[in-house]
Every structure is written in C-alpha cells, then in structure tokens.
N, C-alpha and C. Protein backbone atom coordinates (compact mmCIF):
# COMPACT_ATOMS: atom_id res chain seq x y z
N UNK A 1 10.34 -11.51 -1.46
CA UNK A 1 10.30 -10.30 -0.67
C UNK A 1 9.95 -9.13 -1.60
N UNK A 2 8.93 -8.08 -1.51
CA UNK A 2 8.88 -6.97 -1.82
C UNK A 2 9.18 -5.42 -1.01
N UNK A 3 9.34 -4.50 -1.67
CA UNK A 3 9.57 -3.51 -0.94
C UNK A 3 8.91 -2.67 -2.17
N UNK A 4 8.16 -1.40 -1.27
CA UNK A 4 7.95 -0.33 -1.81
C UNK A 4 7.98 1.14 -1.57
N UNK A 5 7.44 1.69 -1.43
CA UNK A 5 8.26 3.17 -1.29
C UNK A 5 7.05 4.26 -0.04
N UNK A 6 7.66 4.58 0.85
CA UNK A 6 6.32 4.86 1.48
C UNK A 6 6.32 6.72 1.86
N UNK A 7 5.80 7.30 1.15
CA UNK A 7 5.28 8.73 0.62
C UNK A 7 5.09 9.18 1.72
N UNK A 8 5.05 8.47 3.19
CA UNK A 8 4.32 10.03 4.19
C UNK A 8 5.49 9.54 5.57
N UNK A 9 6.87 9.02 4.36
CA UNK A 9 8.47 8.78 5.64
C UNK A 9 8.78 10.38 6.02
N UNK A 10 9.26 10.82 6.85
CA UNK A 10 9.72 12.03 6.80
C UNK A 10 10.82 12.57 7.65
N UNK A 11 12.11 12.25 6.95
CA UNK A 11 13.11 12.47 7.45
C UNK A 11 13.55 13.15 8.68
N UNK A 12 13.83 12.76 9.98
CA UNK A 12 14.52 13.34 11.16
C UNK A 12 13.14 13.37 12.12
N UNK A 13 12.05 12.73 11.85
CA UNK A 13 10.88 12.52 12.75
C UNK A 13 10.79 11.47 13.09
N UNK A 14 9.66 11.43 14.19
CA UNK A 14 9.19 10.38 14.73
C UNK A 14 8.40 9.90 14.25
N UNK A 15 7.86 9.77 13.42
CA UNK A 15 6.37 9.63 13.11
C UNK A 15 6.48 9.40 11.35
N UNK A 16 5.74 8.65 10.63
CA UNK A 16 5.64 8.91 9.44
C UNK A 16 6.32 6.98 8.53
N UNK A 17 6.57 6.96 9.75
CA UNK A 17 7.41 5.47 8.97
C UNK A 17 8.54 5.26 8.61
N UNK A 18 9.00 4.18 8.14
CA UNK A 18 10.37 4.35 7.37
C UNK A 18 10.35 4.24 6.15
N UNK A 19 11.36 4.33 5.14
CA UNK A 19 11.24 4.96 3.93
C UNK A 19 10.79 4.30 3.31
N UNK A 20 11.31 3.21 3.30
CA UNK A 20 10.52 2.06 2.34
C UNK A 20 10.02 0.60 3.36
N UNK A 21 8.71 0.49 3.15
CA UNK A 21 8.36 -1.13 3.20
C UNK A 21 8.94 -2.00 3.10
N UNK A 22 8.86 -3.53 3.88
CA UNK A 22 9.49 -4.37 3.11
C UNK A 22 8.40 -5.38 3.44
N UNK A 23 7.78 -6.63 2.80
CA UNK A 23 7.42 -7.21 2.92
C UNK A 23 7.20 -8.68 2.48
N UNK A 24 7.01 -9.95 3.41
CA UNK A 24 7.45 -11.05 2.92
C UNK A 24 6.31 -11.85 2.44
N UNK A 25 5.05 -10.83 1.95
CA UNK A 25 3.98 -11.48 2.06
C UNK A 25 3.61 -11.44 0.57
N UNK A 26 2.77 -12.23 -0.48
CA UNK A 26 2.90 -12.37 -1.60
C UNK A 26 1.32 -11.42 -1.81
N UNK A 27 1.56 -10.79 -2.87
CA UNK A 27 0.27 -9.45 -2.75
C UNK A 27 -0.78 -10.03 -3.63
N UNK A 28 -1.79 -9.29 -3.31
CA UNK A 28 -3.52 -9.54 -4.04
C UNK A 28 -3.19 -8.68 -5.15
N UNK A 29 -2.83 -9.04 -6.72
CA UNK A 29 -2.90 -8.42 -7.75
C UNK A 29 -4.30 -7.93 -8.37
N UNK A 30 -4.71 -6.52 -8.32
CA UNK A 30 -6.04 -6.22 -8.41
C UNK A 30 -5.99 -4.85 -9.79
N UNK A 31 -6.11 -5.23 -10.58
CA UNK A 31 -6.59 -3.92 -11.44
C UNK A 31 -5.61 -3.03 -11.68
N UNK A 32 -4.08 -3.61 -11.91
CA UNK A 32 -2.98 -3.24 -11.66
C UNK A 32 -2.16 -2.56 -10.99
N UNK A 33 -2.80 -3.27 -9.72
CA UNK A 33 -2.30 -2.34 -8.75
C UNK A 33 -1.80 -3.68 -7.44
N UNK A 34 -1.05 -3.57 -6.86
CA UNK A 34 -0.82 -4.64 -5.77
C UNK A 34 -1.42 -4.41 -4.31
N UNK A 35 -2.39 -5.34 -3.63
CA UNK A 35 -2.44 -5.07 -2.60
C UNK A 35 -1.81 -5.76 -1.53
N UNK A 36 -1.40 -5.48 -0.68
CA UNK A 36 -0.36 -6.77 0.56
C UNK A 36 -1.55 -6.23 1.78
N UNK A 37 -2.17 -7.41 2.33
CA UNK A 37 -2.64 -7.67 3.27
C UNK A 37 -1.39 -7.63 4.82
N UNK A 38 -1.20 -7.26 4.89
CA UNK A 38 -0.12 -6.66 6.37
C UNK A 38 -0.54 -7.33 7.73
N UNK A 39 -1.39 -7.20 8.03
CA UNK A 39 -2.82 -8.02 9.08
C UNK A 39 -4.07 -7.98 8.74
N UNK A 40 -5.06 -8.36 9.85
CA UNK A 40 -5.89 -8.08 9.70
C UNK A 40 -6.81 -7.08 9.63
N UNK A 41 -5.77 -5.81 10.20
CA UNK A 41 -6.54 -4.49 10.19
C UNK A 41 -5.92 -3.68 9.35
N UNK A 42 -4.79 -3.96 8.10
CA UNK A 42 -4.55 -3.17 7.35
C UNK A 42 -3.96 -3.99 5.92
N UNK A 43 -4.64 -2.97 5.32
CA UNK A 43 -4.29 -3.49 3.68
C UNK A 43 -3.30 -2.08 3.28
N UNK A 44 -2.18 -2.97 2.18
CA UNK A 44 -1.77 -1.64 1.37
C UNK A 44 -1.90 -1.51 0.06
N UNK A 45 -2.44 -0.28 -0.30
CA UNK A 45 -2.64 -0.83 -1.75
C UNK A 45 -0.98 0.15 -2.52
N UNK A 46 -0.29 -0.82 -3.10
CA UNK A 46 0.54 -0.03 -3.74
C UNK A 46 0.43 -0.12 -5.79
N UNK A 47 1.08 1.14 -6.14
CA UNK A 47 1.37 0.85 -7.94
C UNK A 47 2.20 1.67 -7.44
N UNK A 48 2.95 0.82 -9.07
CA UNK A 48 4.45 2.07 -9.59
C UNK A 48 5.48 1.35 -8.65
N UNK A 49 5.43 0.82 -7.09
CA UNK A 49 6.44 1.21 -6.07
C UNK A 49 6.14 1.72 -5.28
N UNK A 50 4.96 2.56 -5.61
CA UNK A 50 4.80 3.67 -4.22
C UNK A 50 3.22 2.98 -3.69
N UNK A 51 3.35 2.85 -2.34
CA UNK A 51 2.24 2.71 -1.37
C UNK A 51 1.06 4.02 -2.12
N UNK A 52 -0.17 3.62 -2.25
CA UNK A 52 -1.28 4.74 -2.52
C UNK A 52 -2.11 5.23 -0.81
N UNK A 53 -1.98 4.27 -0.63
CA UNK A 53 -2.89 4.30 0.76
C UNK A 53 -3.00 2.78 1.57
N UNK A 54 -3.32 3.34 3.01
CA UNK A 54 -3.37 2.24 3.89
C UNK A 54 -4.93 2.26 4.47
N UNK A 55 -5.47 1.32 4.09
CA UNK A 55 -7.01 1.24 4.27
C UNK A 55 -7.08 -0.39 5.53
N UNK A 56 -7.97 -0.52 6.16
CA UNK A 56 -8.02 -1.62 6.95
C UNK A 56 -8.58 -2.91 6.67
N UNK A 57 -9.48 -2.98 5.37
CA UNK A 57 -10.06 -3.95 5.04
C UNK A 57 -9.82 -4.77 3.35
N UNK A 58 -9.83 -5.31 3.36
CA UNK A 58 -9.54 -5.72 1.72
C UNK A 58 -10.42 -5.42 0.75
N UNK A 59 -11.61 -5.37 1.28
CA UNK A 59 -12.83 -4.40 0.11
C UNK A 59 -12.58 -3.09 0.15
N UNK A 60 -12.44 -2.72 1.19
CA UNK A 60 -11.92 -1.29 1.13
C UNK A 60 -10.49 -1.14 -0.24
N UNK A 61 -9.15 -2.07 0.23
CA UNK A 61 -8.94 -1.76 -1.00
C UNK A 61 -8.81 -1.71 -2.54
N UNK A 62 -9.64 -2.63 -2.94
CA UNK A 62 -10.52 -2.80 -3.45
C UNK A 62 -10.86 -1.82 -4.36
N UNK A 63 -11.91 -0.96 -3.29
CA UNK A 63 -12.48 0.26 -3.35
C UNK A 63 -11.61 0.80 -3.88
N UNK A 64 -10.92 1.59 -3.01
CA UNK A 64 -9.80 2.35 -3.31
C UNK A 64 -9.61 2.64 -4.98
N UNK A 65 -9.02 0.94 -5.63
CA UNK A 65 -8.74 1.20 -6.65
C UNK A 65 -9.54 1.58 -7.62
N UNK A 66 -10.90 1.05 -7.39
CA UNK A 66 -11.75 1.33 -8.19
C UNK A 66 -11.94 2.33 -8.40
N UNK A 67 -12.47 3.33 -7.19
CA UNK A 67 -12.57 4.26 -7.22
C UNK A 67 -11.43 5.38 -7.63
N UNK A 68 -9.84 4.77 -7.85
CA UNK A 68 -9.25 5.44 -8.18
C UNK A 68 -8.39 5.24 -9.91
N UNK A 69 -9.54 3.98 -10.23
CA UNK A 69 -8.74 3.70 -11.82
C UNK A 69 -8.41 4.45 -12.77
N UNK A 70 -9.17 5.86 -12.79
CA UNK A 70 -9.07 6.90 -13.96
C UNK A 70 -7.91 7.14 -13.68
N UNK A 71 -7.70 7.87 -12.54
CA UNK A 71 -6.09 8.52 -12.16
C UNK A 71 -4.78 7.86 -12.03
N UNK A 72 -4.91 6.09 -11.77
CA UNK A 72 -3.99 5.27 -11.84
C UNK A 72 -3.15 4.82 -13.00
C-alpha cells in the first residue's frame, strides 16, 4: 500500500479531495518520480510524497516529468 500527500485537500470543503491518497496499486518508477496509474483515465505522478499532478494518460505523465526534470 502507498499513500501520498495531496496539495489541492482543503480543509472544511467539498471539493479538493482528501488529504492524503492511498493506494493499493504498485507505481511506474520513472525518472525519480512515481507514477500510479489509478484507471484508465488518470495517472498520478507523485515525488517526495506529494502528488505533482493528475494527468489522464501515461505518456502524458511521462511528459510531465520530463518536462519537469530541472525543477524536480
């Protein structure tokens, strides 16, 4: 089981998620960063613990990291 930390929870709302993830699914290790495939219409890419973003496709996140390796 993993859990990670999800940045857009927001206390006493409806909306936004709950605080942390949990998931029983074993993640796509990519460029040091983890991605968990969730379904078929959403990937998460997390580092550190914390979720970076929720993209829908697995190239997409992918992308993501690539496009975000300097800053990671």
């Amino acid at each position: 089981m993993f859990t990670y930390k999800n940045p857009w929870h927001q206390p006493g709302k409806s909306w936004g998620g709950p605080p942390v993830y949990t998931r029983q699914i074993a993640p796509i290790e990519y460029k040091g960063c983890r991605i968990f495939r969730v379904c078929e219409e959403q990937s998460d890419v997390v580092n550190d613990g914390v979720c970076l973003t929720q993209v829908v496709s697995l190239k997409g996140a992918k992308e993501y990291v690539d496009d975000s390796a300097q800053k990671l």
